[in-house]
Protein backbone atom coordinates (compact mmCIF):
# COMPACT_ATOMS: atom_id res chain seq x y z
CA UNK A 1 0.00 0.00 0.00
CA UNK A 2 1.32 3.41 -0.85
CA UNK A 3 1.12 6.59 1.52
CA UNK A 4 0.71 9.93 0.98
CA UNK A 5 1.02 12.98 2.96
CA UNK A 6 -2.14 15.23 3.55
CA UNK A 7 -0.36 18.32 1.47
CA UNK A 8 0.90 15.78 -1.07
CA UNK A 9 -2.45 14.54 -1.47
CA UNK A 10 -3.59 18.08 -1.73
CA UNK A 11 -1.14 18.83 -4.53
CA UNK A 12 -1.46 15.70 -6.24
CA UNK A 13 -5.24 14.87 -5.34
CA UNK A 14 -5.46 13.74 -9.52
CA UNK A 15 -2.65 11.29 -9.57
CA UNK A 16 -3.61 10.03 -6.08
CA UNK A 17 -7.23 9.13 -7.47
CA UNK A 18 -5.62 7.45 -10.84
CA UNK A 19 -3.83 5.16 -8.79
CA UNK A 20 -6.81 4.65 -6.63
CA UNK A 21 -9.11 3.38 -9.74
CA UNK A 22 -6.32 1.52 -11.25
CA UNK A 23 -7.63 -0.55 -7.79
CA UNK A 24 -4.45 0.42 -5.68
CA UNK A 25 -4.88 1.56 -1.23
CA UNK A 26 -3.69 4.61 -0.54
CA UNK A 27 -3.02 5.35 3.37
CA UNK A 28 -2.98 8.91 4.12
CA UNK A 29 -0.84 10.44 6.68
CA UNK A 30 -1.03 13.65 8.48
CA UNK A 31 1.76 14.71 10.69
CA UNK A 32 3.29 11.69 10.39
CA UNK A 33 0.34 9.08 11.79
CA UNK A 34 -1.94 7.38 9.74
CA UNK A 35 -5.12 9.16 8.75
CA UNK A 36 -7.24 7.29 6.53
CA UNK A 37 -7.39 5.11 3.98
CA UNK A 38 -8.35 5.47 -0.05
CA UNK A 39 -9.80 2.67 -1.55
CA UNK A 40 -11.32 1.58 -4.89
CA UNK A 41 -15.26 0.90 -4.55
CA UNK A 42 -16.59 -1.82 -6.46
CA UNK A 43 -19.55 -1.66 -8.57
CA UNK A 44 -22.74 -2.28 -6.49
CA UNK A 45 -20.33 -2.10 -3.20
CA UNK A 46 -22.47 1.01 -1.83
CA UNK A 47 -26.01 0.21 -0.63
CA UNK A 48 -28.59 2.80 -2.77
CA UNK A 49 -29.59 3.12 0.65
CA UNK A 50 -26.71 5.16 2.16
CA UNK A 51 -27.11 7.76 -0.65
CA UNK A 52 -29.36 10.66 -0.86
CA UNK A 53 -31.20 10.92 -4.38
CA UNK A 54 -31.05 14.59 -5.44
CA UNK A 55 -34.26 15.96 -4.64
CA UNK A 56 -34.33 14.62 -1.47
CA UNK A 57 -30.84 16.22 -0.56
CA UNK A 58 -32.36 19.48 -1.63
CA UNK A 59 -35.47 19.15 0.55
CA UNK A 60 -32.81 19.00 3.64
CA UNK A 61 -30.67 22.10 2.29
CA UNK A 62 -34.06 23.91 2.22
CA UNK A 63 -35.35 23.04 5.23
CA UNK A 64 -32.18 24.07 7.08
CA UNK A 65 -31.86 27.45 5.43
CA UNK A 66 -35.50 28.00 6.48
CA UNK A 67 -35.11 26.89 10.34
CA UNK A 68 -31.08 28.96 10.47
CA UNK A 69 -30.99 32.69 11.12
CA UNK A 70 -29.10 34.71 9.06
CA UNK A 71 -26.22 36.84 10.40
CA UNK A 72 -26.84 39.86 8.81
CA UNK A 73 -30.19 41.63 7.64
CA UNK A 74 -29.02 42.27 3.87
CA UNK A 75 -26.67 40.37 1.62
CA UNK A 76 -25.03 44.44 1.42
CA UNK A 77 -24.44 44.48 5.00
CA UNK A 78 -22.78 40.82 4.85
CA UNK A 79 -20.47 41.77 2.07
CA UNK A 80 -19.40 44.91 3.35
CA UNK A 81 -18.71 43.43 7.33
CA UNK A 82 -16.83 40.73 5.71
CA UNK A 83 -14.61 42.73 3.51
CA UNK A 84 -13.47 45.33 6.03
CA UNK A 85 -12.25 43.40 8.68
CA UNK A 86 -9.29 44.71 10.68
């Protein structure tokens, strides 16, 4: 099994994946320690189940943004708070 650091994986997140669906493991390291492991999925491995279909992933997003307060009253006053912080 190959490893990878986190920032090579960053910079080379492409040629990582390639290697990955050519069916190699790729264990990930961060500072050193092991932090997860990249594996090929085969067809028909993931239940339908444990995936969202689209509309139904929407429905969430909406009802979160309806239930969440906004921070700020306009989209004007948002842009200019978050541009001219000291």
């Amino acid at each position: 099994m190959r490893s990878v650091s986190a920032k090579e994986l960053k910079n080379k997140t492409g040629e990582v994946l390639r290697k990955v669906g050519q069916g190699e493991r790729v264990l990930i390291m961060k500072r050193g320690k092991p932090w997860a492991v990249l594996t090929p999925v085969k067809e028909g491995e993931l239940k339908s189940s444990e995936l969202r279909d689209y509309n139904t992933a929407w429905k969430d997003i909406e009802k979160a943004l309806k239930t969440s307060k906004p921070r700020y009253k306009t989209w004007q006053e948002a842009i200019r708070r978050t541009r001219w912080r000291d």
